[in-house]
PDB file of N, CA and C in Angstrom:
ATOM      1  N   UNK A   1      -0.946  43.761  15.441  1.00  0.00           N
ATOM      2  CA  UNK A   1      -0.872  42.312  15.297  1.00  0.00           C
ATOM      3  C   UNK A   1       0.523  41.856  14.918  1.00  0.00           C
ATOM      4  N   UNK A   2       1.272  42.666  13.942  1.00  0.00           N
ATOM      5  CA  UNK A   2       2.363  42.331  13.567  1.00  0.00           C
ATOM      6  C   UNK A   2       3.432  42.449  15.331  1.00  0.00           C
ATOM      7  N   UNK A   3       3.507  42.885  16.014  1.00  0.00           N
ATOM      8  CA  UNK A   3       3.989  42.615  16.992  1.00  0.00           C
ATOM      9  C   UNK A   3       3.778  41.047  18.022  1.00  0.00           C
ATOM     10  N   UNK A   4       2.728  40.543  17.844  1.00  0.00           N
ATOM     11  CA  UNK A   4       2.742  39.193  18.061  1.00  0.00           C
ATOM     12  C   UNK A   4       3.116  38.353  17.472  1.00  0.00           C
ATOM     13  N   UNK A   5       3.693  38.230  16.412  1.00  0.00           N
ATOM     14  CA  UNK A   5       3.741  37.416  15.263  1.00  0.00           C
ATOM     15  C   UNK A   5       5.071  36.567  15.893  1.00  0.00           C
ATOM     16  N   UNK A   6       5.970  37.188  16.111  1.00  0.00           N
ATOM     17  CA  UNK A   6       7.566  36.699  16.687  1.00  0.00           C
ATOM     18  C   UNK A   6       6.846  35.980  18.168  1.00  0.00           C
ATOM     19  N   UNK A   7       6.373  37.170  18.889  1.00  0.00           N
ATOM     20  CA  UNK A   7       6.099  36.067  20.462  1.00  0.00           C
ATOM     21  C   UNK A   7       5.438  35.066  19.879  1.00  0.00           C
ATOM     22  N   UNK A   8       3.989  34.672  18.878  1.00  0.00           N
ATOM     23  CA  UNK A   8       3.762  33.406  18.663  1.00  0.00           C
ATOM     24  C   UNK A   8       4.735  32.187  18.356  1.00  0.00           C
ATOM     25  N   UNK A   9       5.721  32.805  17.115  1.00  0.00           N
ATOM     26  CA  UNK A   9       6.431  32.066  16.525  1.00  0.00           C
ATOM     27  C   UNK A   9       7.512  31.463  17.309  1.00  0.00           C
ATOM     28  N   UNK A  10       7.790  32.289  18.586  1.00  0.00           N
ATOM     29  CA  UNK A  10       8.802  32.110  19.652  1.00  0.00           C
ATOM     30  C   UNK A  10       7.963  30.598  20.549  1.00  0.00           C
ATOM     31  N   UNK A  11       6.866  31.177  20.795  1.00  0.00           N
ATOM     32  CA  UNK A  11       5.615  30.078  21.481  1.00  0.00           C
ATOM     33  C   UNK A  11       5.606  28.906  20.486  1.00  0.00           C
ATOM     34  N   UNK A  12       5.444  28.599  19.569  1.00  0.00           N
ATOM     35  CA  UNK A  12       5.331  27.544  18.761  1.00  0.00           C
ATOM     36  C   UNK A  12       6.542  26.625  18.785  1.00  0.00           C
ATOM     37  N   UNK A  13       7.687  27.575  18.463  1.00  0.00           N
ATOM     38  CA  UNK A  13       8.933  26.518  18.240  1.00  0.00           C
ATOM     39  C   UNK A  13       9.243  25.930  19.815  1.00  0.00           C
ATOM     40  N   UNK A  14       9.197  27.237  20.688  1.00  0.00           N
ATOM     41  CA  UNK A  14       9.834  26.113  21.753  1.00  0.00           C
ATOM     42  C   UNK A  14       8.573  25.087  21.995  1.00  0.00           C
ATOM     43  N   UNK A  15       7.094  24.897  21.567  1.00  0.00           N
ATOM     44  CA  UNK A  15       6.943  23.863  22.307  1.00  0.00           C
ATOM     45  C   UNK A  15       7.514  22.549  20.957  1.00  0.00           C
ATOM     46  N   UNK A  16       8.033  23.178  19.781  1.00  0.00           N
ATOM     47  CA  UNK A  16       8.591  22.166  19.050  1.00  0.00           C
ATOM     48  C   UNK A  16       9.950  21.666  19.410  1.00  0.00           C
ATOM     49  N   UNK A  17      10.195  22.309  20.268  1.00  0.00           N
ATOM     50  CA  UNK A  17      11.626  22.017  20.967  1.00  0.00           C
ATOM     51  C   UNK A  17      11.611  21.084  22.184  1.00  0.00           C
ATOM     52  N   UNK A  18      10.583  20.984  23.012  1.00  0.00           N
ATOM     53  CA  UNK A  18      10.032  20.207  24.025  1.00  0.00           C
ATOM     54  C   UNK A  18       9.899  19.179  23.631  1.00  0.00           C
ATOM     55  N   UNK A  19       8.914  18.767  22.484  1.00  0.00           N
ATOM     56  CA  UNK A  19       8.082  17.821  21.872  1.00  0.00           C
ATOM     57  C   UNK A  19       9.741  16.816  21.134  1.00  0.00           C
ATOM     58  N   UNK A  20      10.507  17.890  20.739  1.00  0.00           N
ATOM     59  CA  UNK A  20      12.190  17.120  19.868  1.00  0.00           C
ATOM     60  C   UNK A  20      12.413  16.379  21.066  1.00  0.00           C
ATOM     61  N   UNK A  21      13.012  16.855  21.837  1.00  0.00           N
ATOM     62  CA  UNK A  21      13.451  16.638  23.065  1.00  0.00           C
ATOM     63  C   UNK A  21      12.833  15.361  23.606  1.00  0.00           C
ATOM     64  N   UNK A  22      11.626  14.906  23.963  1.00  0.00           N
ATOM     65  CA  UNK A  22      10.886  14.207  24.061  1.00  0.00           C
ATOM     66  C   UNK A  22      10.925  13.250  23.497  1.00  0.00           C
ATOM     67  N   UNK A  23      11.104  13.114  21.977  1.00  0.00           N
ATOM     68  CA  UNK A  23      11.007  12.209  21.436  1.00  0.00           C
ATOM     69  C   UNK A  23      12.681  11.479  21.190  1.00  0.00           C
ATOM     70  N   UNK A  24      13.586  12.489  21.694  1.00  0.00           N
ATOM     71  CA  UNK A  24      14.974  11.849  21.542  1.00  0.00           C
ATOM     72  C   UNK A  24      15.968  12.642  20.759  1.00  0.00           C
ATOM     73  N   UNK A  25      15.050  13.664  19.962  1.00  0.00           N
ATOM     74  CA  UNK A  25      16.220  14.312  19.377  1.00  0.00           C
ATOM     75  C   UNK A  25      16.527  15.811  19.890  1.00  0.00           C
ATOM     76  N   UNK A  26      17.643  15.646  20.404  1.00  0.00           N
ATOM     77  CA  UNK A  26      18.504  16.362  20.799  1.00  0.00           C
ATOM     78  C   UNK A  26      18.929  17.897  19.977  1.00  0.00           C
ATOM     79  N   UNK A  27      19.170  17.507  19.205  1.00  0.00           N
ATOM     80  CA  UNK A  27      19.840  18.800  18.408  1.00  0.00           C
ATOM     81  C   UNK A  27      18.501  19.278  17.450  1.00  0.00           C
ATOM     82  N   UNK A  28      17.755  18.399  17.153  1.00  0.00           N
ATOM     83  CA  UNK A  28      16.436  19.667  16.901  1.00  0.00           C
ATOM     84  C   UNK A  28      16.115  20.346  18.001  1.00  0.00           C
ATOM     85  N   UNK A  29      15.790  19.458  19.176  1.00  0.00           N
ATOM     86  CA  UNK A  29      15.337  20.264  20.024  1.00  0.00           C
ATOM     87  C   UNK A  29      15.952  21.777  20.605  1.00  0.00           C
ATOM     88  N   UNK A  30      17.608  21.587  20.805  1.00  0.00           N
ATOM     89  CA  UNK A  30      18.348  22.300  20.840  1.00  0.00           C
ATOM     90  C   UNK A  30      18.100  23.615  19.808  1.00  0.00           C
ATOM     91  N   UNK A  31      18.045  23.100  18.490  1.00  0.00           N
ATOM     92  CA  UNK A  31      18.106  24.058  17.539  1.00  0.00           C
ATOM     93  C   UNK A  31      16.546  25.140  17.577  1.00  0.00           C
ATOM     94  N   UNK A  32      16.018  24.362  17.899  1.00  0.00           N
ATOM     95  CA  UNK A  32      14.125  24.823  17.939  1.00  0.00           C
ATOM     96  C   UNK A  32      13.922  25.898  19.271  1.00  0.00           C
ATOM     97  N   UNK A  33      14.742  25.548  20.372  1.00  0.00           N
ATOM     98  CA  UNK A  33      14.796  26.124  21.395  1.00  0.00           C
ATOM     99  C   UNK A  33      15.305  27.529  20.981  1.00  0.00           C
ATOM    100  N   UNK A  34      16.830  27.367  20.351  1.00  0.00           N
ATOM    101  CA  UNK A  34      17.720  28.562  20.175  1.00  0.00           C
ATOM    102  C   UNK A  34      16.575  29.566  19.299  1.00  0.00           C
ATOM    103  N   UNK A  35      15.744  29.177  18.587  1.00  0.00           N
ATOM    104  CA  UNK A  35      15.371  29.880  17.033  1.00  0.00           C
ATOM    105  C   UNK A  35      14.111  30.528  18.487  1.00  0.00           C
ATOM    106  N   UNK A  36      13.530  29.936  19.261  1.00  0.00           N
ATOM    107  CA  UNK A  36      12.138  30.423  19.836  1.00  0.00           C
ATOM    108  C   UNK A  36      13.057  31.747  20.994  1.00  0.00           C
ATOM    109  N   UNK A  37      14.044  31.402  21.379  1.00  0.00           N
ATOM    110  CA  UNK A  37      14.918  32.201  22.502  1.00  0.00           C
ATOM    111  C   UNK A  37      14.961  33.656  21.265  1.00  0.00           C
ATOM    112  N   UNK A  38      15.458  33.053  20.140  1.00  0.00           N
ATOM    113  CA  UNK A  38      15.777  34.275  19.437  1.00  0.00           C
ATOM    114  C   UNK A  38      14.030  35.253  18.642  1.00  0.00           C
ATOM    115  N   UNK A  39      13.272  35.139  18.710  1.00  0.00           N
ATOM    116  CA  UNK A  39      12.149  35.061  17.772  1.00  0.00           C
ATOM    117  C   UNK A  39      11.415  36.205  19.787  1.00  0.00           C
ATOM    118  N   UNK A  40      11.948  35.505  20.986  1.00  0.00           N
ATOM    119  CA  UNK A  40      11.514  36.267  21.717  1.00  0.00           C
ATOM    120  C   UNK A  40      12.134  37.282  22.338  1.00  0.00           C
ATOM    121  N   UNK A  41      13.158  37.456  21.879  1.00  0.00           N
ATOM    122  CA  UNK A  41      14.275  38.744  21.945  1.00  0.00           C
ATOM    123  C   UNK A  41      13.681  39.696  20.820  1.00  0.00           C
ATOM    124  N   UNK A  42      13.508  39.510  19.790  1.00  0.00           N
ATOM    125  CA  UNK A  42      12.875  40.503  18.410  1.00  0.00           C
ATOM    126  C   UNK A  42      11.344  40.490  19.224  1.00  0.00           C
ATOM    127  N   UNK A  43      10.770  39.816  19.852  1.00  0.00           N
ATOM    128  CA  UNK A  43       9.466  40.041  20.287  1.00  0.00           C
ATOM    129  C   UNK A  43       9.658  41.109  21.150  1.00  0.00           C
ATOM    130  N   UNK A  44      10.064  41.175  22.300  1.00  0.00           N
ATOM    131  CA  UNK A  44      10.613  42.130  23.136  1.00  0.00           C
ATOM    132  C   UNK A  44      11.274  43.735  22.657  1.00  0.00           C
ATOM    133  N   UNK A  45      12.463  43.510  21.571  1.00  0.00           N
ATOM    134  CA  UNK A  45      12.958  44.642  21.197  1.00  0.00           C
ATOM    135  C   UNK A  45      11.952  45.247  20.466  1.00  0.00           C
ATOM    136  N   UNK A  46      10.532  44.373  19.816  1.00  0.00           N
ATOM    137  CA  UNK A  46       9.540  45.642  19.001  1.00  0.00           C
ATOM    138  C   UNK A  46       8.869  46.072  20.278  1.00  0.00           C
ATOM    139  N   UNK A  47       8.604  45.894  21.093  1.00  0.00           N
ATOM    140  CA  UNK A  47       7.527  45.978  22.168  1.00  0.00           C
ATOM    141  C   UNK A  47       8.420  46.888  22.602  1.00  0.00           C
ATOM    142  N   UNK A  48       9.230  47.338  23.256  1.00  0.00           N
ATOM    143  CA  UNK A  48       9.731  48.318  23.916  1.00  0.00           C
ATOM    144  C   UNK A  48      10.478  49.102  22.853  1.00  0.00           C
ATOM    145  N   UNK A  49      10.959  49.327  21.559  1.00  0.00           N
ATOM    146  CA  UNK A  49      10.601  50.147  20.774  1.00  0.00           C
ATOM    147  C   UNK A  49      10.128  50.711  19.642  1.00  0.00           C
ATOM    148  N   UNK A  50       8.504  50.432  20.581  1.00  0.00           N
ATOM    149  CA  UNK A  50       7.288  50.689  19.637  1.00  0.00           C
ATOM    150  C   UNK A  50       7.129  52.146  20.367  1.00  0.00           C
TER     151      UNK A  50
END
Protein backbone atom coordinates (compact mmCIF):
# COMPACT_ATOMS: atom_id res chain seq x y z
CA UNK A 1 0.00 0.00 0.00
CA UNK A 2 2.75 2.25 0.91
CA UNK A 3 3.73 2.26 -2.76
CA UNK A 4 0.50 3.98 -3.79
CA UNK A 5 0.56 6.54 -1.47
CA UNK A 6 2.89 9.05 -3.81
CA UNK A 7 0.85 7.88 -7.17
CA UNK A 8 -2.36 8.97 -5.10
CA UNK A 9 -0.83 12.04 -3.77
CA UNK A 10 0.61 12.73 -7.36
CA UNK A 11 -3.36 12.07 -8.55
CA UNK A 12 -4.78 14.46 -6.06
CA UNK A 13 -2.55 17.48 -6.49
CA UNK A 14 -2.57 17.59 -10.14
CA UNK A 15 -6.28 17.54 -10.18
CA UNK A 16 -5.61 20.52 -7.56
CA UNK A 17 -3.61 22.01 -10.14
CA UNK A 18 -6.37 21.85 -12.88
CA UNK A 19 -9.06 23.02 -10.54
CA UNK A 20 -6.04 26.40 -9.62
CA UNK A 21 -5.80 26.84 -13.06
CA UNK A 22 -9.42 27.03 -13.62
CA UNK A 23 -10.20 29.22 -11.28
CA UNK A 24 -7.36 31.80 -12.35
CA UNK A 25 -4.59 31.06 -10.34
CA UNK A 26 -1.74 30.50 -12.08
CA UNK A 27 1.12 29.88 -9.87
CA UNK A 28 -0.78 27.52 -7.54
CA UNK A 29 -1.68 25.75 -10.25
CA UNK A 30 1.80 25.75 -11.58
CA UNK A 31 3.14 24.93 -8.18
CA UNK A 32 0.47 21.92 -7.56
CA UNK A 33 1.33 20.56 -10.96
CA UNK A 34 5.26 20.63 -10.26
CA UNK A 35 4.68 18.88 -6.56
CA UNK A 36 2.13 15.97 -8.46
CA UNK A 37 5.02 15.65 -11.55
CA UNK A 38 7.38 15.18 -8.61
CA UNK A 39 5.28 12.78 -6.08
CA UNK A 40 5.00 10.64 -9.64
CA UNK A 41 8.64 10.27 -10.31
CA UNK A 42 9.12 8.82 -6.41
CA UNK A 43 5.94 6.79 -7.46
CA UNK A 44 7.73 5.22 -10.31
CA UNK A 45 11.36 5.04 -8.78
CA UNK A 46 9.63 2.72 -5.76
CA UNK A 47 7.85 0.61 -8.32
CA UNK A 48 10.76 -0.30 -10.34
CA UNK A 49 12.99 -0.56 -7.35
CA UNK A 50 10.91 -2.68 -5.42
Amino acid sequence: MTLFNPFLLGLFMLVIGIDEFQKGRKSYGYMSIAVSLFAFFVSLQAFFLN
